[in-house]
PDB file of N, CA and C in Angstrom:
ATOM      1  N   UNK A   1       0.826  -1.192   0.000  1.00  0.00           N
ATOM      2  CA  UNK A   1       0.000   0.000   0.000  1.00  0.00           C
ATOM      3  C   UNK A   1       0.872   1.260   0.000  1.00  0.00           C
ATOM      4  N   UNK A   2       1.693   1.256   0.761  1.00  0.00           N
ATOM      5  CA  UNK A   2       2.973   2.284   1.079  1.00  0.00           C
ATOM      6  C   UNK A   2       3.547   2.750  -0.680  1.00  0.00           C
ATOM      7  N   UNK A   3       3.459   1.412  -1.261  1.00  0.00           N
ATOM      8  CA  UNK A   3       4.370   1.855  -2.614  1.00  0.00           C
ATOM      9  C   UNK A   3       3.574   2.373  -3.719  1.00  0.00           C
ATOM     10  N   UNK A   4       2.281   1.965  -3.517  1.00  0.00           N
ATOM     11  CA  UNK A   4       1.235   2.301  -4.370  1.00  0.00           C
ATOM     12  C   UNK A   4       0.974   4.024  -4.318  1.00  0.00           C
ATOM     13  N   UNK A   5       1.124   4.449  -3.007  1.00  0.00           N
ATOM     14  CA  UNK A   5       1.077   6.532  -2.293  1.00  0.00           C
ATOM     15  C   UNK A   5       2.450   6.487  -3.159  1.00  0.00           C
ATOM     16  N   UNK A   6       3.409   6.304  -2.979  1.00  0.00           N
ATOM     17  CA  UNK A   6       4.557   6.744  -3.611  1.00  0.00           C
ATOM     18  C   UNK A   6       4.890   6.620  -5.114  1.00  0.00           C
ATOM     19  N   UNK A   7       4.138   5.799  -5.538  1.00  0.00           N
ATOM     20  CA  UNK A   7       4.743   5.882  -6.992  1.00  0.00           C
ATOM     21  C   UNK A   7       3.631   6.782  -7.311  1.00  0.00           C
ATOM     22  N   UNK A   8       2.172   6.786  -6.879  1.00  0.00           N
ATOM     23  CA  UNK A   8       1.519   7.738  -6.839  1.00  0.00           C
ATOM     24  C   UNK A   8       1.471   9.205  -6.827  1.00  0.00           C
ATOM     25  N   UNK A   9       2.502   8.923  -6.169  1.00  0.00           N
ATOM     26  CA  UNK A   9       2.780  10.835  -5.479  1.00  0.00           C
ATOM     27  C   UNK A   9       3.965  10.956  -6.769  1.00  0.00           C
ATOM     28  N   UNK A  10       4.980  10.046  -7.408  1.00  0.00           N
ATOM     29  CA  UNK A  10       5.771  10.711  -8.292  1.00  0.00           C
ATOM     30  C   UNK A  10       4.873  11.109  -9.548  1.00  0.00           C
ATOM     31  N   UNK A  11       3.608  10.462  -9.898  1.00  0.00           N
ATOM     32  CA  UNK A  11       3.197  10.354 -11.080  1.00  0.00           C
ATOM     33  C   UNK A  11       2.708  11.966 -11.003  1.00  0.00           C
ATOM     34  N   UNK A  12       1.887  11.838  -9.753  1.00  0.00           N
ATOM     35  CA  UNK A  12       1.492  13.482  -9.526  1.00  0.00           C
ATOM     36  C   UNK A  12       2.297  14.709  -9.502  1.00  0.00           C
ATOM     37  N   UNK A  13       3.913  14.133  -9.028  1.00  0.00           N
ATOM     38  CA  UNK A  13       4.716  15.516  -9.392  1.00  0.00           C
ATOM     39  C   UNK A  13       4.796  15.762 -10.480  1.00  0.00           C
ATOM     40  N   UNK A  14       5.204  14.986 -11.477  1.00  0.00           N
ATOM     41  CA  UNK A  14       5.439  15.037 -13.059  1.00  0.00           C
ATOM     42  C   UNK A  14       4.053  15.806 -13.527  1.00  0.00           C
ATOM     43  N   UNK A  15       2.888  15.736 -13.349  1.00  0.00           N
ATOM     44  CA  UNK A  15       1.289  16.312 -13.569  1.00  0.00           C
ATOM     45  C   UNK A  15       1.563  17.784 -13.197  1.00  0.00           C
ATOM     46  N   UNK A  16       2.477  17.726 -11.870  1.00  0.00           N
ATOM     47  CA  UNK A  16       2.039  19.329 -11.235  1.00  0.00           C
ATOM     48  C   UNK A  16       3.346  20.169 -12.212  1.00  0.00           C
ATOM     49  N   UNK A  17       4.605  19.519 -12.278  1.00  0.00           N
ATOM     50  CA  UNK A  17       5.429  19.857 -13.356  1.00  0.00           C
ATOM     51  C   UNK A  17       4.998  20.441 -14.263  1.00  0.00           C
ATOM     52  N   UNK A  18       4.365  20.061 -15.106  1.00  0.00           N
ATOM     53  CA  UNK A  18       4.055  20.038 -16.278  1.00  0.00           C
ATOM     54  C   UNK A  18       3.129  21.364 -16.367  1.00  0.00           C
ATOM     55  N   UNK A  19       1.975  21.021 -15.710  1.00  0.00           N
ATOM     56  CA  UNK A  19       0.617  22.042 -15.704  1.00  0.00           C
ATOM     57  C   UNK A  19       1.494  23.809 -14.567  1.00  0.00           C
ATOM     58  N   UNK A  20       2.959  23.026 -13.945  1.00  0.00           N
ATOM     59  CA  UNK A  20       3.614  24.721 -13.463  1.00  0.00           C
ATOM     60  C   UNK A  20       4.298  25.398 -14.583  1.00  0.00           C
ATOM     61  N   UNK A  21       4.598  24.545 -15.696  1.00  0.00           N
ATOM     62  CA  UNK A  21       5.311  24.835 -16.453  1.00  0.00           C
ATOM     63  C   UNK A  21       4.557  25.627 -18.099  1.00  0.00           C
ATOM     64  N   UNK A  22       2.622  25.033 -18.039  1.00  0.00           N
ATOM     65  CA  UNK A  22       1.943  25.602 -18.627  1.00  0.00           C
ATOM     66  C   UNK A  22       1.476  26.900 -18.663  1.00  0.00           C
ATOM     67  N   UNK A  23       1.334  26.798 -16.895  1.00  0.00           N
ATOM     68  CA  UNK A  23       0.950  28.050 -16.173  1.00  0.00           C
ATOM     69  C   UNK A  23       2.212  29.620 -16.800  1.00  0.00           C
ATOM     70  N   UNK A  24       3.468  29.144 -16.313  1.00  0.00           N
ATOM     71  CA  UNK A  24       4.444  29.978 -16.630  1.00  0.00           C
ATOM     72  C   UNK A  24       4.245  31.075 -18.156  1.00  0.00           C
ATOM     73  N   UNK A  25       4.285  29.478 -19.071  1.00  0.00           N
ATOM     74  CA  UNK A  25       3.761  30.385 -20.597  1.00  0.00           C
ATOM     75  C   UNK A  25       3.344  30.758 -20.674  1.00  0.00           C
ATOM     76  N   UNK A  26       1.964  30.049 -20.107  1.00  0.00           N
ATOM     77  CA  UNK A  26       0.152  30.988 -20.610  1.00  0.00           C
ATOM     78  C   UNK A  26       0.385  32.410 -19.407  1.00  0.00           C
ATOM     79  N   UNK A  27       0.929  32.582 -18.416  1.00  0.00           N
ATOM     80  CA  UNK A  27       1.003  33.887 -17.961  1.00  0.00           C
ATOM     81  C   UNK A  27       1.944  34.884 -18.756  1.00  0.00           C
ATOM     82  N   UNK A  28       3.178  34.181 -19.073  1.00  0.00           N
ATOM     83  CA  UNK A  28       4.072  34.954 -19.422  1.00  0.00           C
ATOM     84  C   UNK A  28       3.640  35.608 -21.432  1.00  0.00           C
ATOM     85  N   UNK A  29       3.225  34.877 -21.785  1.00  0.00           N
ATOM     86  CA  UNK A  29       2.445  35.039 -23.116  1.00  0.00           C
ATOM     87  C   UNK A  29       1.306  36.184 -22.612  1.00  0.00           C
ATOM     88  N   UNK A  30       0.519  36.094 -21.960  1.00  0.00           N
ATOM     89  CA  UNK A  30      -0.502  37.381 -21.418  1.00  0.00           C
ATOM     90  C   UNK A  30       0.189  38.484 -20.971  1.00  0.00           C
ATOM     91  N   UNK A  31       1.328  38.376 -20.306  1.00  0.00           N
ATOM     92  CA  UNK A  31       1.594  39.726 -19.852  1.00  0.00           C
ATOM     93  C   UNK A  31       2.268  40.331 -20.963  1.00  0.00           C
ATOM     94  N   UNK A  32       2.783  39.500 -22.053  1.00  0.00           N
ATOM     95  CA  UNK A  32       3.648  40.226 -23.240  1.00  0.00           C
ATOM     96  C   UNK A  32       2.651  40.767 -24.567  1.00  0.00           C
ATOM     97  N   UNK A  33       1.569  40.119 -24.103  1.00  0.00           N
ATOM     98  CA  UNK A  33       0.908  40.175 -25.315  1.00  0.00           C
ATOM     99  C   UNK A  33      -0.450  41.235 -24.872  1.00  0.00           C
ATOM    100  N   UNK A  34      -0.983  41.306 -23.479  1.00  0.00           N
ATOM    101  CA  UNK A  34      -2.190  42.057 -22.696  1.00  0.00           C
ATOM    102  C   UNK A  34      -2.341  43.294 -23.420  1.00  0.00           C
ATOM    103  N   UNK A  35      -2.893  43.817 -23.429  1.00  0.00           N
ATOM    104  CA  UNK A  35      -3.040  45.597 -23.321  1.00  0.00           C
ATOM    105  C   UNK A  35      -2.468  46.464 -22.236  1.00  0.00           C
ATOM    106  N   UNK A  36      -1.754  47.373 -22.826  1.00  0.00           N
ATOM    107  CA  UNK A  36      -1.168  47.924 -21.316  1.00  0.00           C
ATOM    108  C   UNK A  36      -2.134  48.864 -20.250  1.00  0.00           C
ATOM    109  N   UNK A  37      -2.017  49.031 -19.021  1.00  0.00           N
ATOM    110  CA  UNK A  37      -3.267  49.733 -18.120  1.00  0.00           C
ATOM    111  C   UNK A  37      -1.767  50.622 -17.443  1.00  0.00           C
ATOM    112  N   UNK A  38      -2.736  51.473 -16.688  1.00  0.00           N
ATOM    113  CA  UNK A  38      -1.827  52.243 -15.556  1.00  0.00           C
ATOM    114  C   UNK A  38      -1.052  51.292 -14.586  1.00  0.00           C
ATOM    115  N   UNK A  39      -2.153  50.289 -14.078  1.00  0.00           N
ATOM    116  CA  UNK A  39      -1.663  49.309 -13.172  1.00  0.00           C
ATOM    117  C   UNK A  39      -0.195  48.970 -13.120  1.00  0.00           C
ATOM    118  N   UNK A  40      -0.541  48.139 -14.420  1.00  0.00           N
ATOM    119  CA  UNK A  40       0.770  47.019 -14.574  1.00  0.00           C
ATOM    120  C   UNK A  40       1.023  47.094 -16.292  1.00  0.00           C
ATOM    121  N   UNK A  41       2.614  47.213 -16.181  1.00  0.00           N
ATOM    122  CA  UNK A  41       3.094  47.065 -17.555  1.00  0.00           C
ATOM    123  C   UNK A  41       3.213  46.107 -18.118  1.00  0.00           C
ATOM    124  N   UNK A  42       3.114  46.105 -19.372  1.00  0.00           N
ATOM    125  CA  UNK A  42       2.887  44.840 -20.369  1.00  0.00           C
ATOM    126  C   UNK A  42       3.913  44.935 -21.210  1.00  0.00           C
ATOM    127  N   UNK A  43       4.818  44.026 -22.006  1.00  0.00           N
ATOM    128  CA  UNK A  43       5.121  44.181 -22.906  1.00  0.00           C
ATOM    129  C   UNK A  43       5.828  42.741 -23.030  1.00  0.00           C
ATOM    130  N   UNK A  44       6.840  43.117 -23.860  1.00  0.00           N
ATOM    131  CA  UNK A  44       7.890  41.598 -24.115  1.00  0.00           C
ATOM    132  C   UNK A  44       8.807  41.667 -22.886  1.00  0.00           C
ATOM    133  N   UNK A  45       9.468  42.805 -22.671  1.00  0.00           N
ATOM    134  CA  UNK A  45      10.442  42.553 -21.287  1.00  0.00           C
ATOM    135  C   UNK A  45       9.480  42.279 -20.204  1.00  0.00           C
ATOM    136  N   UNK A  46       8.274  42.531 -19.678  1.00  0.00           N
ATOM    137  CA  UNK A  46       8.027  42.276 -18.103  1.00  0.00           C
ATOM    138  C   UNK A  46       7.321  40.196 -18.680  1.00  0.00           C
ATOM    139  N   UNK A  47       7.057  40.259 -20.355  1.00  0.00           N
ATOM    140  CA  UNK A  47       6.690  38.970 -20.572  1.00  0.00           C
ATOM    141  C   UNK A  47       8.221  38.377 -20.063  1.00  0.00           C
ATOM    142  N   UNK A  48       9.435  38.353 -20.492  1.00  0.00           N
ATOM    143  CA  UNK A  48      10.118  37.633 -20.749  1.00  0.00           C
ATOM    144  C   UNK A  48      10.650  37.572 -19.247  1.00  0.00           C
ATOM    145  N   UNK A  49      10.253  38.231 -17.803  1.00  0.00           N
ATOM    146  CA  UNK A  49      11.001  38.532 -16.975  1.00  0.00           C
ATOM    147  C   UNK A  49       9.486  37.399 -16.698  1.00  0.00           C
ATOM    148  N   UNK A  50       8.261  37.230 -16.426  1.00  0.00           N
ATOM    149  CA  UNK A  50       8.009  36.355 -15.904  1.00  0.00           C
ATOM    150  C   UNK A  50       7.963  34.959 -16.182  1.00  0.00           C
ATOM    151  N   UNK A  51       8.274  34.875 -17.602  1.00  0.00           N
ATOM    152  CA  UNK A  51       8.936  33.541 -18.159  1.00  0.00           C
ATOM    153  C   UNK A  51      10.252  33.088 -17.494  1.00  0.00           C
ATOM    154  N   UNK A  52      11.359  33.597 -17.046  1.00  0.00           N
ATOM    155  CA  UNK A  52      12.196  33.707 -16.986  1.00  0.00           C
ATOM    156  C   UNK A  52      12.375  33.285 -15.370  1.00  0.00           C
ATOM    157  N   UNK A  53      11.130  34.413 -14.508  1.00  0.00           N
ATOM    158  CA  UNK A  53      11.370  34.201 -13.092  1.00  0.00           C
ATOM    159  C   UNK A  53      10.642  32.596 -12.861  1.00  0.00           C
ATOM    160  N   UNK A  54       9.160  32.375 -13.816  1.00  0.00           N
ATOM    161  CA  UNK A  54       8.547  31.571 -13.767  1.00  0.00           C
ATOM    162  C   UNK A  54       9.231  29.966 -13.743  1.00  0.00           C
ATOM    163  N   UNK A  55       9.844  29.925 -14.556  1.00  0.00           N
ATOM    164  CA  UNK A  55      10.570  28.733 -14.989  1.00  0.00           C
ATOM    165  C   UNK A  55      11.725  28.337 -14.065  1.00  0.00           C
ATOM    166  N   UNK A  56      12.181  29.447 -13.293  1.00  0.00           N
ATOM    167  CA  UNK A  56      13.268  28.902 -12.231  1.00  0.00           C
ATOM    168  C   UNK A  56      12.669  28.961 -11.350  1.00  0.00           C
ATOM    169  N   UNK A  57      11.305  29.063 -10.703  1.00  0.00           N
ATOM    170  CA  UNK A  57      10.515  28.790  -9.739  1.00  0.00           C
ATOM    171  C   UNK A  57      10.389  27.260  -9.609  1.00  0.00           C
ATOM    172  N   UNK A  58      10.169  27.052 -11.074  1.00  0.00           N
ATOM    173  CA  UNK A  58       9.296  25.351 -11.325  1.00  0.00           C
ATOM    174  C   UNK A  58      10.662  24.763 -11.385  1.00  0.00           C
ATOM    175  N   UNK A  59      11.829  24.644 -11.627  1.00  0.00           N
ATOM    176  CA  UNK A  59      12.904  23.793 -11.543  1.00  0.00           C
ATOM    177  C   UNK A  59      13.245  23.500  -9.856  1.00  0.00           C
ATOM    178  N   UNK A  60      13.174  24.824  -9.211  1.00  0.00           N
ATOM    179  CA  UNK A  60      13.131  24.513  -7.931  1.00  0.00           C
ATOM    180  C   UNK A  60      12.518  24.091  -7.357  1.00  0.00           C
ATOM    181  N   UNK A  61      11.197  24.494  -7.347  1.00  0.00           N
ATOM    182  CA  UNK A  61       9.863  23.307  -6.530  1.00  0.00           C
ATOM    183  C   UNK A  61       9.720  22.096  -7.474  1.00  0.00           C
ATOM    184  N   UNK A  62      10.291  21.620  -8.766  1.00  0.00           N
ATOM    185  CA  UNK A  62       9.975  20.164  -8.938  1.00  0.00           C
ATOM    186  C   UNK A  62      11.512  20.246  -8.501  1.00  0.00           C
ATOM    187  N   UNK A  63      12.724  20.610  -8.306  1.00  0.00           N
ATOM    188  CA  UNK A  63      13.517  19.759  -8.025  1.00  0.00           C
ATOM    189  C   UNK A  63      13.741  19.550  -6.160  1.00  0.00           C
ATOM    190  N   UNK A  64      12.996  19.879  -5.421  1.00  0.00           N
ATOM    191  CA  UNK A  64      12.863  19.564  -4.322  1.00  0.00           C
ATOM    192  C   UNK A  64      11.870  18.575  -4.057  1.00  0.00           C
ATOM    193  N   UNK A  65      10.997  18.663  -5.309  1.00  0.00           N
ATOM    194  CA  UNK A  65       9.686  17.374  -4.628  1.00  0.00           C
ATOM    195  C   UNK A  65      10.779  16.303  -5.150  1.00  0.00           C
ATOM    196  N   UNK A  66      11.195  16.400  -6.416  1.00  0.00           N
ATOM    197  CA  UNK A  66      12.312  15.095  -6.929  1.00  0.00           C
ATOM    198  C   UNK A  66      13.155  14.550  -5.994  1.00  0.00           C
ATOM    199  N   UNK A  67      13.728  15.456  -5.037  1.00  0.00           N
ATOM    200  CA  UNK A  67      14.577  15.743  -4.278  1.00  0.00           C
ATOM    201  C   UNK A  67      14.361  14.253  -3.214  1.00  0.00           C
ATOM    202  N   UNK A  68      13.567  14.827  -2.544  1.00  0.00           N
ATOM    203  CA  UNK A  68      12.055  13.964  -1.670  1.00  0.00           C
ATOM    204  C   UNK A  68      11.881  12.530  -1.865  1.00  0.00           C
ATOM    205  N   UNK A  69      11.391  12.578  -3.491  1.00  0.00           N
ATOM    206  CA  UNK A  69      11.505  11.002  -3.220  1.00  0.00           C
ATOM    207  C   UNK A  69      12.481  10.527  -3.518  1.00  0.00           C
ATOM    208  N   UNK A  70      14.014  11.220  -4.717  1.00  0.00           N
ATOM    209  CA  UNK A  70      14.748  10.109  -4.568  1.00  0.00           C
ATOM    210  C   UNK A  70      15.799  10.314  -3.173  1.00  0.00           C
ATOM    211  N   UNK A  71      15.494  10.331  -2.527  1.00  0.00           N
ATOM    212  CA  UNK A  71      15.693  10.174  -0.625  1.00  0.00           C
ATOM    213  C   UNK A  71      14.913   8.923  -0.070  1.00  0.00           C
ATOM    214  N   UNK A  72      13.876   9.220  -0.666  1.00  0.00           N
ATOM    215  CA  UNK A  72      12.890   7.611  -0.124  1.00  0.00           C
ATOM    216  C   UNK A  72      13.404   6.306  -1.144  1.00  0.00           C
ATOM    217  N   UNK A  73      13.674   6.861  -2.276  1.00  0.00           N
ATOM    218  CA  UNK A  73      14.250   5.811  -2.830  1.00  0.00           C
ATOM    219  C   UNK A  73      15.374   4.914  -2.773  1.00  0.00           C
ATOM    220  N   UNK A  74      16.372   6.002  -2.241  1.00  0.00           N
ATOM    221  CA  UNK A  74      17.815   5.167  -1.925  1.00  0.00           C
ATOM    222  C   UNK A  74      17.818   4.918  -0.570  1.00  0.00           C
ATOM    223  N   UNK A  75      17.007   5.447   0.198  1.00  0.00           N
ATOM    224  CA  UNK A  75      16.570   4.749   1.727  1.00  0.00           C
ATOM    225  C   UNK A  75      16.286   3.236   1.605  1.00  0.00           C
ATOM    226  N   UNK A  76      15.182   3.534   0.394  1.00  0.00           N
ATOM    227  CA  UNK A  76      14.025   1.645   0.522  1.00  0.00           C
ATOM    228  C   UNK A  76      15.963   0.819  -0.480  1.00  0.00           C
ATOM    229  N   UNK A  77      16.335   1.397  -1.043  1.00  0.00           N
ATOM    230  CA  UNK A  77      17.120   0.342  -1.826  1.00  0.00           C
ATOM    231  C   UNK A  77      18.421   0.054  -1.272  1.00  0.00           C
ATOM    232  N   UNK A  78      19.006   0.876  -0.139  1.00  0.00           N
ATOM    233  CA  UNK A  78      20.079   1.113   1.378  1.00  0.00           C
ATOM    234  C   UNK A  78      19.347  -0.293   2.336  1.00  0.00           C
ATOM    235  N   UNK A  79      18.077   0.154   2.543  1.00  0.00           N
ATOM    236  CA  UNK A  79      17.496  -1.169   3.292  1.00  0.00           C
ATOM    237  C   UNK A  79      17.430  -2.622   2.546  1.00  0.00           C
ATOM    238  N   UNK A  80      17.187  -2.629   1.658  1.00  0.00           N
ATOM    239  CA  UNK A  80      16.989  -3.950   1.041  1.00  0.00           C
ATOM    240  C   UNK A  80      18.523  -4.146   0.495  1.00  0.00           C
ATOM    241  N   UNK A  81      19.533  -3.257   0.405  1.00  0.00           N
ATOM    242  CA  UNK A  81      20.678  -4.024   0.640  1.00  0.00           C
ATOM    243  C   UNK A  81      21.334  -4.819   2.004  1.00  0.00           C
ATOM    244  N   UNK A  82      20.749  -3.884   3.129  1.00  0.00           N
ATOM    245  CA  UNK A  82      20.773  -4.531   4.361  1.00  0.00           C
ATOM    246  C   UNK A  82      20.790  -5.776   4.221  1.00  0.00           C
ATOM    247  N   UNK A  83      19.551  -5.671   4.232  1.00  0.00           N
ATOM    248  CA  UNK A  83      18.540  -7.145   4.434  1.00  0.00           C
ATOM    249  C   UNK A  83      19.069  -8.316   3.396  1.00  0.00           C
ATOM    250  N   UNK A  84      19.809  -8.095   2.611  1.00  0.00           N
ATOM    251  CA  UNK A  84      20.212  -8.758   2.018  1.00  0.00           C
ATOM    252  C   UNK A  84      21.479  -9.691   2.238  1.00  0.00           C
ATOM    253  N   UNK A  85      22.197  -8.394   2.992  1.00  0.00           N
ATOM    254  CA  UNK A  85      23.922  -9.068   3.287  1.00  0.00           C
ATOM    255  C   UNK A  85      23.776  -9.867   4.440  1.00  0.00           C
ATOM    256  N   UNK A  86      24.879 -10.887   4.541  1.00  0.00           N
ATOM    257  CA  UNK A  86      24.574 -11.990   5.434  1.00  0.00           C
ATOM    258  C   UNK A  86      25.236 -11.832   6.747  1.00  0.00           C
ATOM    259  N   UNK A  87      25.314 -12.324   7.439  1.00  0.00           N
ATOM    260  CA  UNK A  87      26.184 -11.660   9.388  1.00  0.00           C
ATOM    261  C   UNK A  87      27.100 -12.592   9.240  1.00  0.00           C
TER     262      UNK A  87
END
């Protein structure tokens, strides 16, 4: 049951990967492409600055969830070398 949550949970990082990495474009494409307001500036530089910030956001939060499990991974495969060697 234990392995079934975990391979589970990697399938879901790769999902959240992916859809952080959609997010990034489809924002960074709107802010380059929007209409400009008083608010907030639009153009290709504030596009290319949240493409830019966007994408090293998502390398860091998927490479810490990656991080995560392969820690659980060389834990479970550290133990089953244990268990393996003889006294």
């Amino acid at each position: 049951m234990r392995d079934f949550f975990i391979n589970a949970f990697e399938k879901l990082v790769g999902v959240i990967i992916v859809l952080l990495v959609v997010g990034v474009i489809a924002a960074a494409g709107f802010i380059a492409f929007a209409p400009p307001t008083p608010e907030q500036p639009t153009g290709i530089l504030p596009g290319l600055a949240v493409l830019i910030g966007g994408l090293v956001y998502v390398v860091f939060v998927g490479g810490a969830l990656y991080l995560g499990l392969g820690i659980y991974q060389n834990t479970r495969r550290m133990a089953e070398a244990m268990d393996r060697r003889q006294p």
